[in-house]
Protein backbone atom coordinates (compact mmCIF):
# COMPACT_ATOMS: atom_id res chain seq x y z
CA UNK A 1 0.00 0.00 0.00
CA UNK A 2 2.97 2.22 0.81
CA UNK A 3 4.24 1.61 -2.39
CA UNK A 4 0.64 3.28 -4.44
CA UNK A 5 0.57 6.18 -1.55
CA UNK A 6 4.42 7.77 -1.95
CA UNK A 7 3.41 8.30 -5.85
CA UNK A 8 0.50 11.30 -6.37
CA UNK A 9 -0.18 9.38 -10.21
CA UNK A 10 -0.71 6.13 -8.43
CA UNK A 11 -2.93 7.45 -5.35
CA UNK A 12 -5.25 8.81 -8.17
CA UNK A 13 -5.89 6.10 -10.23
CA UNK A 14 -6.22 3.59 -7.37
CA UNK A 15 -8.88 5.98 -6.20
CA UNK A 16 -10.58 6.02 -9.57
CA UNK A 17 -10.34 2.17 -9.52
CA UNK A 18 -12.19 2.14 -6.32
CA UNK A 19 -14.64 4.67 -8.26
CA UNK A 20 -14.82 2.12 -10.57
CA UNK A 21 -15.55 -0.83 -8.37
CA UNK A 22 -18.34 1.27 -6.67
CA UNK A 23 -20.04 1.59 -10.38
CA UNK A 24 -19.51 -2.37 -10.54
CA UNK A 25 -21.25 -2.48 -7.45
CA UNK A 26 -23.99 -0.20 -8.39
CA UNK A 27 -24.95 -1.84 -11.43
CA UNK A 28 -24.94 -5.39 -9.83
CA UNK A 29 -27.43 -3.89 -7.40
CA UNK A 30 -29.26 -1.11 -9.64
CA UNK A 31 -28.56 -1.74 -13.30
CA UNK A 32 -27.77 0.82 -15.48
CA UNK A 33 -30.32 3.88 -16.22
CA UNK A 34 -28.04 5.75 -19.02
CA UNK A 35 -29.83 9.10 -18.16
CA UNK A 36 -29.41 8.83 -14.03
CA UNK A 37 -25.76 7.66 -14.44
CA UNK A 38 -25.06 10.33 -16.67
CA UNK A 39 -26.60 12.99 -14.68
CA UNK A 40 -24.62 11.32 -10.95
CA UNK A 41 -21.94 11.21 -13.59
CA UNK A 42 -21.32 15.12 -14.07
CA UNK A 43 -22.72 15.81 -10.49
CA UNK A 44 -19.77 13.68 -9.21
CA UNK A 45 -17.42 15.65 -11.65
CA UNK A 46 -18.64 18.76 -10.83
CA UNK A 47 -18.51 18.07 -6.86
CA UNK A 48 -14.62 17.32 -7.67
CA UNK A 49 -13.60 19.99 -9.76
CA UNK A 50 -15.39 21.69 -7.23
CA UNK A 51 -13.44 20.84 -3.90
CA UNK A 52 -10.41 21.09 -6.18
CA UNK A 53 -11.34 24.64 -6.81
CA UNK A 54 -12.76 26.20 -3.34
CA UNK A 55 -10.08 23.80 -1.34
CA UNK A 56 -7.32 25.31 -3.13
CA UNK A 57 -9.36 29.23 -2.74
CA UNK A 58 -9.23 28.51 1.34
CA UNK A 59 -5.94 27.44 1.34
CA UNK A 60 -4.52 30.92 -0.30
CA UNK A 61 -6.70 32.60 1.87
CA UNK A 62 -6.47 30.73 5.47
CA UNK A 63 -3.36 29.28 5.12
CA UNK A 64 -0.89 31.05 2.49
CA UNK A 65 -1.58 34.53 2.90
CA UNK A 66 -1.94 34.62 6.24
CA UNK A 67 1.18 33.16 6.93
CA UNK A 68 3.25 34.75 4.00
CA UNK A 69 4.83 37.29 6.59
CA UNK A 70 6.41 35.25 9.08
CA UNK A 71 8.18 33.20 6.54
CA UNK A 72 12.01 34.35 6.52
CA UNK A 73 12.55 36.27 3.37
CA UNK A 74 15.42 33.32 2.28
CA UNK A 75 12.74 31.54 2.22
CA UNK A 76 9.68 32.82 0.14
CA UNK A 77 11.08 32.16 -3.19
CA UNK A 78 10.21 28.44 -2.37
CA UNK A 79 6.73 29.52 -1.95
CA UNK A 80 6.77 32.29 -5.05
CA UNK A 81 9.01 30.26 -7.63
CA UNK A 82 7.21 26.50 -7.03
CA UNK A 83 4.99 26.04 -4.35
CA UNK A 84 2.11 28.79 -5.80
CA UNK A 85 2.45 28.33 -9.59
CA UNK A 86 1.69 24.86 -8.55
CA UNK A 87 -1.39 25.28 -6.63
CA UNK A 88 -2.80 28.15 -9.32
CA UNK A 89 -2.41 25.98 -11.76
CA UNK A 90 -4.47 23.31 -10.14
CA UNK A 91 -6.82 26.24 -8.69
CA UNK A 92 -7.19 27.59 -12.54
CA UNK A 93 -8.01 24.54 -14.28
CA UNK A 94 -10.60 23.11 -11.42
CA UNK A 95 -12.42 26.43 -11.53
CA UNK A 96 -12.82 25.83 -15.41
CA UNK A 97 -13.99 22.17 -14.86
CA UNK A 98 -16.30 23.44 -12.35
CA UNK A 99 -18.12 26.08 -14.53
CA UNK A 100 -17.80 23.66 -17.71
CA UNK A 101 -19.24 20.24 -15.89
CA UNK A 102 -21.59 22.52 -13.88
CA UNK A 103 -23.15 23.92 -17.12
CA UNK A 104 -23.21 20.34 -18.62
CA UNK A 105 -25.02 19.05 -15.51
CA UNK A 106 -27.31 22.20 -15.95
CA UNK A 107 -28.22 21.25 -19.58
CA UNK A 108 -28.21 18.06 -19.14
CA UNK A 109 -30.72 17.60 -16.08
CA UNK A 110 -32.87 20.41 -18.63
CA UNK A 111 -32.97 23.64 -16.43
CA UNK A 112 -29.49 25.33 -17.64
CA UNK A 113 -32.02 28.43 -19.03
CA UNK A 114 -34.59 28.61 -16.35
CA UNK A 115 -31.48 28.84 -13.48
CA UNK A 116 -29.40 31.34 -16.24
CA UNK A 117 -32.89 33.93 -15.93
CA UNK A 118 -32.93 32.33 -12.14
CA UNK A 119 -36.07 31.23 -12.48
CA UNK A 120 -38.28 34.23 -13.72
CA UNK A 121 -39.52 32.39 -16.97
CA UNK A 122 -40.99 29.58 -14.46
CA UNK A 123 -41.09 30.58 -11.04
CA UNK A 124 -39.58 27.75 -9.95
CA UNK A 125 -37.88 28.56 -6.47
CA UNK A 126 -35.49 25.93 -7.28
CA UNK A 127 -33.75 27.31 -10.30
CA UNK A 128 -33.84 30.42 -8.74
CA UNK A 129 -32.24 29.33 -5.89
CA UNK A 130 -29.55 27.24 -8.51
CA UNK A 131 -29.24 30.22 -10.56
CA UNK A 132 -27.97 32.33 -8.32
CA UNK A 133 -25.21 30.02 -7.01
CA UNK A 134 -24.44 29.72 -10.80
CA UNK A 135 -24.25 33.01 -11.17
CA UNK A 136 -21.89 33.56 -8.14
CA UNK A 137 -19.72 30.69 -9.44
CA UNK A 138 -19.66 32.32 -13.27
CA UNK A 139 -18.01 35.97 -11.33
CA UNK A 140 -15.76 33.71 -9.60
CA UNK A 141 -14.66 31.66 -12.53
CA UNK A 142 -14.26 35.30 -14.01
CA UNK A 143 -12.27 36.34 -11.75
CA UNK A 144 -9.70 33.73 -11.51
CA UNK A 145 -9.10 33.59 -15.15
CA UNK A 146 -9.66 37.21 -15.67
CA UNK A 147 -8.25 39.59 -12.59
CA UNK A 148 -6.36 36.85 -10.09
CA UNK A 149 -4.50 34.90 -12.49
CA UNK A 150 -2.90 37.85 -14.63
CA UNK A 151 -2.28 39.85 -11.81
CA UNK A 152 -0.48 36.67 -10.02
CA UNK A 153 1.48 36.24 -13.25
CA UNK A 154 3.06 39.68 -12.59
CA UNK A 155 3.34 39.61 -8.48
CA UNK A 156 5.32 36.10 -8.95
CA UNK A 157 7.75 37.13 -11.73
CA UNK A 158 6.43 34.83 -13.99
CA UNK A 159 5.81 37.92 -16.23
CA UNK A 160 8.00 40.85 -16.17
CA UNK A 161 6.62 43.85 -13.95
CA UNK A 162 8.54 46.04 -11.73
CA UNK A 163 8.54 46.52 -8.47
CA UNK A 164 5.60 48.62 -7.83
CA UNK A 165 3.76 46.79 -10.57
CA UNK A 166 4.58 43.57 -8.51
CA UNK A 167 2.82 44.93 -4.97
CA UNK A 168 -0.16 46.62 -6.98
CA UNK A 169 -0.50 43.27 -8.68
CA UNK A 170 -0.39 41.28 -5.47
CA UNK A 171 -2.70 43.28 -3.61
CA UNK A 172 -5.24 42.79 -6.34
CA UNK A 173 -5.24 39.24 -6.28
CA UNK A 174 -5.66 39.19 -2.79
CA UNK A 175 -8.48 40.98 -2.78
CA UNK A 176 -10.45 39.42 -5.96
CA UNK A 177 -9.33 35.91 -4.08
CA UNK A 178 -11.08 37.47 -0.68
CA UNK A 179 -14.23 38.80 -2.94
CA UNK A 180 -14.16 34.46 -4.25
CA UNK A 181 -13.69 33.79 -0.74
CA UNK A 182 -16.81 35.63 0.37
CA UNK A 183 -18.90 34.68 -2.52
CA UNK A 184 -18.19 30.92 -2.43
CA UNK A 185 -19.74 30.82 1.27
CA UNK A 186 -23.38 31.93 0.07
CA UNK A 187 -22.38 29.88 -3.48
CA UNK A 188 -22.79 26.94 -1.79
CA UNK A 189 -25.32 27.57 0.21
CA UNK A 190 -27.35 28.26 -2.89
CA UNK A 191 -26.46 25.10 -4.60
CA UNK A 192 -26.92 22.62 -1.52
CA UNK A 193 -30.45 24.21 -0.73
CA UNK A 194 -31.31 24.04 -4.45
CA UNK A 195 -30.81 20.15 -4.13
CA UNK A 196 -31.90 19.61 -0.69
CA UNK A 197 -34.63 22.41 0.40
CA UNK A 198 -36.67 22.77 -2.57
């Protein structure tokens, strides 16, 4: 077991083995509805991207950033030069698998244009409730990709700025991270009541 857990690539696909036996299981028990499956199917990839996503968003904000200034200085290029491109990449790419699999899932399960007008062609307090958390998770995907990414590229020297470029830059994503921070607590709240509550 040691031997799967000290490789990242081999953790993962023994998990999605054990995904895979859990399917086995399911259609022993179930069988297989095509349309059911599918829609679990991009709920399930839409919950992951997800966790990928707002995991890595907490982390910058309760653990990195807070704790940025009582790092030594020798020290912080570990965190600027490998440790953060790292986790933005991860933090970029699961915000755009949440939005994409979350809009699948949306058009698949066929409300994607009553929870876009959140729910004023129908009235139905349930896209409403969905639309609005997809609307909150549409400004955050924005600004990632848009305002927090771009301005990271210049605060970390992966793009040329100078030095006052660098702490304007900085402070910007901070605070469009802190705007994702506060708008992924009512996010969710809108898309777990729009499952469970109505």
């Amino acid at each position: 077991m040691a031997g799967i857990l000290t490789s990242l690539r081999s953790t993962v696909i023994a998990g999605c083995v054990f995904a895979v036996i859990l399917f086995v299981i399911y259609y022993s028990i179930q069988g297989y509805d095509g349309y059911a499956f599918g829609a679990f199917f991009f709920r399930w990839l839409h919950v992951l991207s997800g966790v990928m996503w707002i995991g890595l968003l907490w982390y910058f904000n309760f653990v990195q950033i807070p704790n940025m200034g009582k790092i030594p200085d020798e020290q912080k290029p570990a965190i600027g030069k490998v440790i953060a491109p790292a986790a933005l990449w991860w933090f970029r790419w699961g915000a755009m698998a949440t939005i994409v699999t979350g809009l699948i899932l949306a058009a698949f399960n066929g409300y994607i244009l009553e929870a876009l007008l959140l729910g004023l062609i129908d009235g139905v307090p349930k896209h409403s409730m969905i639309g609005i958390g997809m609307w909150m998770g549409a400004i955050m995907w924005f600004n990632v990709w848009f305002v927090i990414w771009p301005n990271q590229k210049r605060a970390l020297g992966i793009v040329e700025a100078d030095a006052d470029s660098k702490a304007q830059s900085a402070r910007t994503a901070m605070l469009f991270s802190r705007t994702n921070t506060l708008l992924s607590v009512p996010m969710l709240f809108a898309m777990v009541s729009a499952q469970n509550l109505f």
